[in-house]
N, C-alpha and C. Protein backbone atom coordinates (compact mmCIF):
# COMPACT_ATOMS: atom_id res chain seq x y z
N UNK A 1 0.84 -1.18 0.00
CA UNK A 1 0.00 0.00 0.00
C UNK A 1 0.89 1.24 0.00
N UNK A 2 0.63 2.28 -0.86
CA UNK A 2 1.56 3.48 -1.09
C UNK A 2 0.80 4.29 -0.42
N UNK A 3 1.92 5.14 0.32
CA UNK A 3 1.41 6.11 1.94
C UNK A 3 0.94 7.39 0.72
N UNK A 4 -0.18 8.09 1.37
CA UNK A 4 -0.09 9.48 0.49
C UNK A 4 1.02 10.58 0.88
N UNK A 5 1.58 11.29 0.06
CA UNK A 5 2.15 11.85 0.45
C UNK A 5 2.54 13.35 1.09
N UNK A 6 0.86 13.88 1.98
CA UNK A 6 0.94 14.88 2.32
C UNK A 6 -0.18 14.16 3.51
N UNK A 7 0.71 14.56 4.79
CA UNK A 7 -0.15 14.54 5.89
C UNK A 7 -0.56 15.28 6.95
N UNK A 8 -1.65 15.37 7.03
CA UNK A 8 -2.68 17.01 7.88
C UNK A 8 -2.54 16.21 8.94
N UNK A 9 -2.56 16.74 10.36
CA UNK A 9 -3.35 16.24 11.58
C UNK A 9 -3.57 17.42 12.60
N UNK A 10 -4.90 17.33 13.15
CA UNK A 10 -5.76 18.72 13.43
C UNK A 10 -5.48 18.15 15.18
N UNK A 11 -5.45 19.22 15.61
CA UNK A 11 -4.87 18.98 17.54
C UNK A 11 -5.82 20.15 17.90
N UNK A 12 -6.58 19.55 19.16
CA UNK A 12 -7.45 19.91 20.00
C UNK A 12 -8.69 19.27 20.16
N UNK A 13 -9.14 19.72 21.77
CA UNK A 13 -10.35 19.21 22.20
C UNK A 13 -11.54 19.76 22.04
N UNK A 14 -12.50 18.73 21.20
CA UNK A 14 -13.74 19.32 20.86
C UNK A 14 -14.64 19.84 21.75
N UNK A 15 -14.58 19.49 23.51
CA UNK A 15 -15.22 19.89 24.32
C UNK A 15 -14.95 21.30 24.95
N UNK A 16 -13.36 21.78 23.93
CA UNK A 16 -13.22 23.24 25.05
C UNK A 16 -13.29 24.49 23.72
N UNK A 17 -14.66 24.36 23.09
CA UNK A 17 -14.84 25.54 22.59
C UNK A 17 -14.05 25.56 21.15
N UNK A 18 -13.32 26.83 21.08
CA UNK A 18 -12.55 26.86 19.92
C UNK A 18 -11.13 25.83 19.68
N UNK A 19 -11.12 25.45 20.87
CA UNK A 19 -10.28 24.31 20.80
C UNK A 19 -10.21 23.08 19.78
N UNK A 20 -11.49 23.46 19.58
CA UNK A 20 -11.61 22.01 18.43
C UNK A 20 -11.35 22.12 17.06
N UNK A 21 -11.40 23.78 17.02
CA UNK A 21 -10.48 24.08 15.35
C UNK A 21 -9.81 22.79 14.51
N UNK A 22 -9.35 22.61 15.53
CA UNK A 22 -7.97 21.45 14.51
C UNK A 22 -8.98 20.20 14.21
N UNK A 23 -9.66 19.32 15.11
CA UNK A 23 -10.55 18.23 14.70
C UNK A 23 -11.72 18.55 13.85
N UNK A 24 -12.54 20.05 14.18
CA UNK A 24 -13.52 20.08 12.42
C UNK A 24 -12.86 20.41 11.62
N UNK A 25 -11.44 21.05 11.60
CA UNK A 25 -10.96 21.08 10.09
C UNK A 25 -10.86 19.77 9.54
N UNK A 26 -10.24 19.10 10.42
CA UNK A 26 -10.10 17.62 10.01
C UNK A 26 -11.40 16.98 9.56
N UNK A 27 -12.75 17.16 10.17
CA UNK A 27 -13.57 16.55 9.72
C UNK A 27 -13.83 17.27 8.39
N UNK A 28 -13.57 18.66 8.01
CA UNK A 28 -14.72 19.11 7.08
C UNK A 28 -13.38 18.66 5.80
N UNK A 29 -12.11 18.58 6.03
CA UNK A 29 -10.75 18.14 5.14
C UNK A 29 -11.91 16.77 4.40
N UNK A 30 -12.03 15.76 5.61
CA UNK A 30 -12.46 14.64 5.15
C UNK A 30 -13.24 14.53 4.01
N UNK A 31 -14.33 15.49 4.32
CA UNK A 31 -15.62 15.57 3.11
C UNK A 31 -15.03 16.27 1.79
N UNK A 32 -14.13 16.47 1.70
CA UNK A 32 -13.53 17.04 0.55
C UNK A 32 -13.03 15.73 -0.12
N UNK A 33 -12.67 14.76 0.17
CA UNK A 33 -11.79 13.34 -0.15
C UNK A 33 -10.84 13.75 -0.96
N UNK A 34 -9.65 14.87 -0.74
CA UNK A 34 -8.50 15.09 -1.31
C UNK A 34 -7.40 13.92 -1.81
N UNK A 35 -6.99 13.96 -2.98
CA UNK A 35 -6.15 12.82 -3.20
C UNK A 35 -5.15 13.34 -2.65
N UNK A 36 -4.42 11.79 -1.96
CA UNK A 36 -2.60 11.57 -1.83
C UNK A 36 -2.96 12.57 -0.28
N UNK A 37 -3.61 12.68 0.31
CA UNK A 37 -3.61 13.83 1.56
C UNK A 37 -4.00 12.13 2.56
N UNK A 38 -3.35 12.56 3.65
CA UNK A 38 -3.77 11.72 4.73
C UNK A 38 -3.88 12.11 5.94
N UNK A 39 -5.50 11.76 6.62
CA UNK A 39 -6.03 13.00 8.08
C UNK A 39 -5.74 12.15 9.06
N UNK A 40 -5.62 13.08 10.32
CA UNK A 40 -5.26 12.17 11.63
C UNK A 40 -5.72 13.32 12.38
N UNK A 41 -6.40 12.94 13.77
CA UNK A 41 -6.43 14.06 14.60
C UNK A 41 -6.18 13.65 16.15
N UNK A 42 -6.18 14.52 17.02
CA UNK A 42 -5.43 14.26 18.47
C UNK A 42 -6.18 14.84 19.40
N UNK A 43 -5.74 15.11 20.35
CA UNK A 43 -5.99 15.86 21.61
C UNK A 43 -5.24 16.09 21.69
N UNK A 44 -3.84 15.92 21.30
CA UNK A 44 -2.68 16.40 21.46
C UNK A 44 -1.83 15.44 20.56
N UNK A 45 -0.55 16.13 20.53
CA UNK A 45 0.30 15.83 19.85
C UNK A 45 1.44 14.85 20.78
N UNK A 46 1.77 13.53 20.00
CA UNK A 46 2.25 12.32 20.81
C UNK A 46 3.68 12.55 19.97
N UNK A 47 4.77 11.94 20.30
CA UNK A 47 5.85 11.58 19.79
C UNK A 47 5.52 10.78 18.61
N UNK A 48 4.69 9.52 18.96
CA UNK A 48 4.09 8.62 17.96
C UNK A 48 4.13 9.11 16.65
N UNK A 49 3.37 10.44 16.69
CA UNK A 49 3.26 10.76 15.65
C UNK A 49 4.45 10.95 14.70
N UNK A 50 5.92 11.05 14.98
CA UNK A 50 7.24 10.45 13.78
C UNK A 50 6.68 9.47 13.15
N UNK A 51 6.08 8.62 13.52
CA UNK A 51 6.48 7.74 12.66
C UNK A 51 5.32 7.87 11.34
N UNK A 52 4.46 8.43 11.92
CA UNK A 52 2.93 8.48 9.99
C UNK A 52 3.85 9.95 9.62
N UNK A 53 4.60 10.91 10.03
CA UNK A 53 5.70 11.41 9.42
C UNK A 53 6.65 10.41 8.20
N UNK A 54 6.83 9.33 8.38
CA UNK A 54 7.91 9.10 7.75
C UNK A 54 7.17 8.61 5.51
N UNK A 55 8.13 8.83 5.38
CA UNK A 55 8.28 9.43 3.57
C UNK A 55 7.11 10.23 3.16
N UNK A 56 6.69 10.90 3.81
CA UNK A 56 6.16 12.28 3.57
C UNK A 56 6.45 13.49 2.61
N UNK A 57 5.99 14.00 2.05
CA UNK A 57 6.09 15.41 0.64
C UNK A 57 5.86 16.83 1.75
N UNK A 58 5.01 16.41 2.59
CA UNK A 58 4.69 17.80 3.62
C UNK A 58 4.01 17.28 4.97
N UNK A 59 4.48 17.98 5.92
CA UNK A 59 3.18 17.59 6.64
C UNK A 59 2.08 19.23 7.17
N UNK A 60 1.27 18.89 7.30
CA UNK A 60 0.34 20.16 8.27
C UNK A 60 -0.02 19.93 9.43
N UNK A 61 0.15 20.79 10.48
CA UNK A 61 0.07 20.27 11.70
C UNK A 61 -1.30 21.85 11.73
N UNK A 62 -2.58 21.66 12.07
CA UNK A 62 -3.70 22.25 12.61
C UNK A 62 -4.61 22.56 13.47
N UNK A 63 -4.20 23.91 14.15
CA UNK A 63 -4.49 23.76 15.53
C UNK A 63 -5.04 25.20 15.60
N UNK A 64 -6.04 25.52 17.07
CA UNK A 64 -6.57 26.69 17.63
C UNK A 64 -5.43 27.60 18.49
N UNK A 65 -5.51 28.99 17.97
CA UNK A 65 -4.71 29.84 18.67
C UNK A 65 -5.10 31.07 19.40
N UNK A 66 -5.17 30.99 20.78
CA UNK A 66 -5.36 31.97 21.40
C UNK A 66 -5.34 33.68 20.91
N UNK A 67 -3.66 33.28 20.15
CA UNK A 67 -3.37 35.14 20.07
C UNK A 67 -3.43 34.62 18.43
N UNK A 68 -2.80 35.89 18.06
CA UNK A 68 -2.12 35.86 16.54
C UNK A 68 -3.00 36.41 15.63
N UNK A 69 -2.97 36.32 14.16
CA UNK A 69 -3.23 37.14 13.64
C UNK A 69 -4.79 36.35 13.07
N UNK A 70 -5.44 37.42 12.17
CA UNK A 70 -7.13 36.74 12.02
C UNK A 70 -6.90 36.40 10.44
N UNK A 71 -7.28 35.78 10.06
CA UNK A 71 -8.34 34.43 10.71
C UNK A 71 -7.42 33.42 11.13
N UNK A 72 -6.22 33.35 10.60
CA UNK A 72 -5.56 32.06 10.29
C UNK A 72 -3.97 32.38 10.42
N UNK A 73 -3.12 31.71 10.61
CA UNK A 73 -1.59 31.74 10.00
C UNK A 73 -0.80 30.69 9.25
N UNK A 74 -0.45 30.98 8.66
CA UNK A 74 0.23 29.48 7.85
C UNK A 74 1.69 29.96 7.77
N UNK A 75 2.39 29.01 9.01
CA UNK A 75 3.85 29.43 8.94
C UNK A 75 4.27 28.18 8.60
N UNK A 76 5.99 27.46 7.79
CA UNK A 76 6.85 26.92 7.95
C UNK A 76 6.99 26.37 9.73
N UNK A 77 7.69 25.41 10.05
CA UNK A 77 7.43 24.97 11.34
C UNK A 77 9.33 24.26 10.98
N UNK A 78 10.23 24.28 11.55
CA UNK A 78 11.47 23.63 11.95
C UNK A 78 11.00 22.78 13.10
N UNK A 79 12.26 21.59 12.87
CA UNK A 79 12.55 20.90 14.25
C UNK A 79 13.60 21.56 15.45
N UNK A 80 13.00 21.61 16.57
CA UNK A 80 13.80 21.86 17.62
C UNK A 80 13.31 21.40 18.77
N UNK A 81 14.32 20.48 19.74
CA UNK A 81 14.42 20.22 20.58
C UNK A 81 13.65 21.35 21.45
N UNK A 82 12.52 21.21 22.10
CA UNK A 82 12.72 22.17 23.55
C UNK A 82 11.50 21.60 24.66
N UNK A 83 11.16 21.99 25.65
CA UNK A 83 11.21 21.75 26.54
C UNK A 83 9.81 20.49 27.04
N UNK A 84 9.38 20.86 25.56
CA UNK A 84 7.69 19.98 25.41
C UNK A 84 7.99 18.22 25.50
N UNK A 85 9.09 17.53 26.03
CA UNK A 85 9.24 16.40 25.46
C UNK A 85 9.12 16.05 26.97
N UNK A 86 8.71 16.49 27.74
CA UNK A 86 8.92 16.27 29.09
C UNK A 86 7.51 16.45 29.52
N UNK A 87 6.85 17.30 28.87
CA UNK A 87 5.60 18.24 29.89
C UNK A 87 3.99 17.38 28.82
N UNK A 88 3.19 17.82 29.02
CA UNK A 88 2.01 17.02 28.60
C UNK A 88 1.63 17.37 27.11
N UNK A 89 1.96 18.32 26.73
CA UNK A 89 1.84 18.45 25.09
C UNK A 89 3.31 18.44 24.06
N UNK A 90 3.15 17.86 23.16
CA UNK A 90 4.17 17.82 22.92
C UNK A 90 4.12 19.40 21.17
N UNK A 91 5.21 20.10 21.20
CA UNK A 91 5.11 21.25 20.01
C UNK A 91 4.90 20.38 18.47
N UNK A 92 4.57 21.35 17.26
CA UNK A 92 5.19 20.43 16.22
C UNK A 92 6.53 20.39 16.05
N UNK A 93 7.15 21.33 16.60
CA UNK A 93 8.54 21.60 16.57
C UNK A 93 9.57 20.50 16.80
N UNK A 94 8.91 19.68 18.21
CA UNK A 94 9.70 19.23 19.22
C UNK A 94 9.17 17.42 18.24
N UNK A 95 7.86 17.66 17.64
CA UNK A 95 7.73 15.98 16.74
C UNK A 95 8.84 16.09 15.94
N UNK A 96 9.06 17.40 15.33
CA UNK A 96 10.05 17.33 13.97
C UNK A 96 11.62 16.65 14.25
N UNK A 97 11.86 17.25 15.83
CA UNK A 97 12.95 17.17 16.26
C UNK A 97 13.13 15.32 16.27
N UNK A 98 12.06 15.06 17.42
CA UNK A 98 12.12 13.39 17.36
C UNK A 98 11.98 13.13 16.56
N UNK A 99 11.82 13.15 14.92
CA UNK A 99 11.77 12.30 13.61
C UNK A 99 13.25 12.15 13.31
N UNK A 100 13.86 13.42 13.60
CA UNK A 100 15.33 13.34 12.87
C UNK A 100 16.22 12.83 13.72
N UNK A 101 15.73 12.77 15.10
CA UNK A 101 16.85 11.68 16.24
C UNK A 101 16.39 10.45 15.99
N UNK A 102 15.08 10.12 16.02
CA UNK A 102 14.80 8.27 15.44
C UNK A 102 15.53 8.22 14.39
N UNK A 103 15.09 8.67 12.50
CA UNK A 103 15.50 8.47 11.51
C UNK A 103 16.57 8.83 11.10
N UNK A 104 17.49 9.63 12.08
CA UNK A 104 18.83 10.04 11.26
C UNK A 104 18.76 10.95 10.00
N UNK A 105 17.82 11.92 9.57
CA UNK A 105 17.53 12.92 8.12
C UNK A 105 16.60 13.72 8.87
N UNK A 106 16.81 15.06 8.01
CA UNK A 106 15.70 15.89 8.18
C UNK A 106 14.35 15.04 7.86
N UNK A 107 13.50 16.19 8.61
CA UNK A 107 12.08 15.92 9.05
C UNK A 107 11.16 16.41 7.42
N UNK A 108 10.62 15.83 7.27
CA UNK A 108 9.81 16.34 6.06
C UNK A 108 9.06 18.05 5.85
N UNK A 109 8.77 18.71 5.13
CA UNK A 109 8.36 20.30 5.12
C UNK A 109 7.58 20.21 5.94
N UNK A 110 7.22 20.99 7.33
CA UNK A 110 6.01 20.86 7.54
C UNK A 110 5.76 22.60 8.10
N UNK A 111 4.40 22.77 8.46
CA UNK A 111 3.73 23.85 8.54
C UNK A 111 2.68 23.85 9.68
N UNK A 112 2.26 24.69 10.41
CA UNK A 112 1.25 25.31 10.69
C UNK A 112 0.23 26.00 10.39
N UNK A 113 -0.60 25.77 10.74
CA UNK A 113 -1.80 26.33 10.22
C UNK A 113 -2.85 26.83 11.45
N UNK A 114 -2.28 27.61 12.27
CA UNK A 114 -3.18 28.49 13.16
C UNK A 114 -3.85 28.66 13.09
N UNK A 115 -5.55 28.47 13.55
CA UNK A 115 -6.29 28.88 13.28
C UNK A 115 -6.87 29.78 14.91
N UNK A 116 -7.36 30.60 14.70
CA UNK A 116 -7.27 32.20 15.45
C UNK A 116 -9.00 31.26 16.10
N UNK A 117 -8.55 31.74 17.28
CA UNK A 117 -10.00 30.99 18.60
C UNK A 117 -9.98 32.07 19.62
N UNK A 118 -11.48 32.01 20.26
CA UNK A 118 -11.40 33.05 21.00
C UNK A 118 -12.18 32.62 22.73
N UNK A 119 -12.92 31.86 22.67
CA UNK A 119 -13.71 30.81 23.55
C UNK A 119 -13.21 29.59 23.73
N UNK A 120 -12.65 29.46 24.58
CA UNK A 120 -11.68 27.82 25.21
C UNK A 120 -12.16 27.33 26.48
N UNK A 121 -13.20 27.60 27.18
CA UNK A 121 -13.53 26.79 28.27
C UNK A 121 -14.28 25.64 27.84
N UNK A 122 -14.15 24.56 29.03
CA UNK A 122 -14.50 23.37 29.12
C UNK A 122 -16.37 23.46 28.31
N UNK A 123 -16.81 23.07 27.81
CA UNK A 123 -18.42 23.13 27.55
C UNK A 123 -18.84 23.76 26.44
N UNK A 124 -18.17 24.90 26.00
CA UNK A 124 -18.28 26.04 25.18
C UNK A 124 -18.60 25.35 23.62
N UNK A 125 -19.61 26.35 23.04
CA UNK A 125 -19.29 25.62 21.71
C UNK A 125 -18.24 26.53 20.66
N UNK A 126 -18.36 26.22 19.57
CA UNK A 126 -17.21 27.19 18.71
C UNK A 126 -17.92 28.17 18.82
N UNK A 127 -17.28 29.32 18.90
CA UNK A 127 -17.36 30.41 18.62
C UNK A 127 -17.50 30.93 17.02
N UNK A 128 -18.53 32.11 16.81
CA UNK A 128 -19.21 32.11 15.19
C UNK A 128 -17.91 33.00 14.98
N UNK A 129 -17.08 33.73 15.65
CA UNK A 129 -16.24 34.33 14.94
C UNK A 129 -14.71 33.78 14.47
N UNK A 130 -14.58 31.82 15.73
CA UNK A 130 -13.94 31.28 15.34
C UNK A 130 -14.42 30.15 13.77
N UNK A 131 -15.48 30.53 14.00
CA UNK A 131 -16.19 29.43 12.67
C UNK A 131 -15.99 30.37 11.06
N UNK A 132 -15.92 31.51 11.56
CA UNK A 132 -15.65 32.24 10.26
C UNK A 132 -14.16 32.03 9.93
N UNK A 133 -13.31 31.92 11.01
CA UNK A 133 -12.01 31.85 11.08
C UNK A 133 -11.89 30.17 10.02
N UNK A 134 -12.23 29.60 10.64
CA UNK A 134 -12.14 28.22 9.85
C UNK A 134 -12.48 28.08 8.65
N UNK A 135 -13.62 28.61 8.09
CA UNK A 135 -13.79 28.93 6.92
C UNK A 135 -12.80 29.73 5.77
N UNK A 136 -12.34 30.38 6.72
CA UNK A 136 -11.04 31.10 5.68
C UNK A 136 -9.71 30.37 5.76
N UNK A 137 -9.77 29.51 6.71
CA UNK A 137 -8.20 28.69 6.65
C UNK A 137 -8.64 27.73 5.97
N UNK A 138 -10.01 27.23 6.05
CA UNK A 138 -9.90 25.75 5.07
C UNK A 138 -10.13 26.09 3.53
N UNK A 139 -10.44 27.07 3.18
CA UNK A 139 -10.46 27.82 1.96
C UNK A 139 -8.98 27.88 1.38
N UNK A 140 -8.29 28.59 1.99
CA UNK A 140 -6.76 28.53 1.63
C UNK A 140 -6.26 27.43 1.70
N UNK A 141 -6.62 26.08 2.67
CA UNK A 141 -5.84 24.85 2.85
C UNK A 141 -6.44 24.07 1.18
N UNK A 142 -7.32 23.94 1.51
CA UNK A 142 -8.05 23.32 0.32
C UNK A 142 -7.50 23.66 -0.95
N UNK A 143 -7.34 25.10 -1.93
CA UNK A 143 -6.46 25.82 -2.67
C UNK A 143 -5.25 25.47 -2.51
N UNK A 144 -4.78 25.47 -1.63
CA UNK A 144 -2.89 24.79 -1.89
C UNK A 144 -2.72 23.59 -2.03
N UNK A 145 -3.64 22.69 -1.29
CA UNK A 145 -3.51 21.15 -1.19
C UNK A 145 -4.15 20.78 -3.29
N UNK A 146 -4.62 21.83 -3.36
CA UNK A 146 -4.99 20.78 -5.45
C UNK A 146 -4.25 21.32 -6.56
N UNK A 147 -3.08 22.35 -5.78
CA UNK A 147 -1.87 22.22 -6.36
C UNK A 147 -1.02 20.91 -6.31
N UNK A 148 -0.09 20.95 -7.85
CA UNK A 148 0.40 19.85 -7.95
C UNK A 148 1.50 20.19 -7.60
């Protein structure tokens, strides 16, 4: 079986509000049935995750952000070691890092995709101004991902 070679995975909890950014992108990714794209989503981000990293074209890592800019951000993401490998979430930074200490090579391109939240308590539902937010990041995700 040939892996696709671009993999999304959306981080956060659907029960704390805008937190769940990252899992309905993931769901609404799904209903699109993008070729060669492959979805995964979390509550957080595990080490585990190196390994559905490996022979990868890109990865996207998709998640809710407190601050930053509206609606969305889509930065480049490096590996670096820091302090998350210890504490209960782990960065995408700090996955990239563990891919290239397991596998010995850089970590495949990967990115962020911020999506801007404003309501994070336990119960909350999304917020309509984080739902507009999502709408404009999966607009742009969708557009880059059917480039060849």
């Amino acid at each position: 079986m040939t892996r696709a070679s671009r993999l999304i995975i959306g981080i956060g909890n659907p029960s704390r509000g805008d937190d769940a950014l990252g899992p309905r992108a993931i769901d609404r990714l799904e209903a699109l049935n993008l070729p060669d794209v492959e979805l995964l989503t979390d509550f957080q981000l595990q080490v585990e995750y190196l390994l559905d990293m490996e022979a990868r074209k890109e990865v996207v890592f998709i998640d809710a952000s407190a601050s930053g800019e509206e609606a969305f951000q889509f930065a480049p993401v490096t590996a670096l070691a820091d302090q998350s490998y210890s504490s209960h979430a782990l960065t995408p930074a700090a996955v990239l890092a563990a891919y290239e200490r397991h596998y010995g090579q850089a970590a495949p391109p990967a990115y962020v995709l911020a999506i801007r939240g404003y309501e994070f308590e336990l119960g909350e539902e999304l917020s309509k101004r984080a739902a507009l937010n999502l709408e404009a990041a999966l607009a742009f995700l969708a557009g880059r991902l059917t480039l060849p």
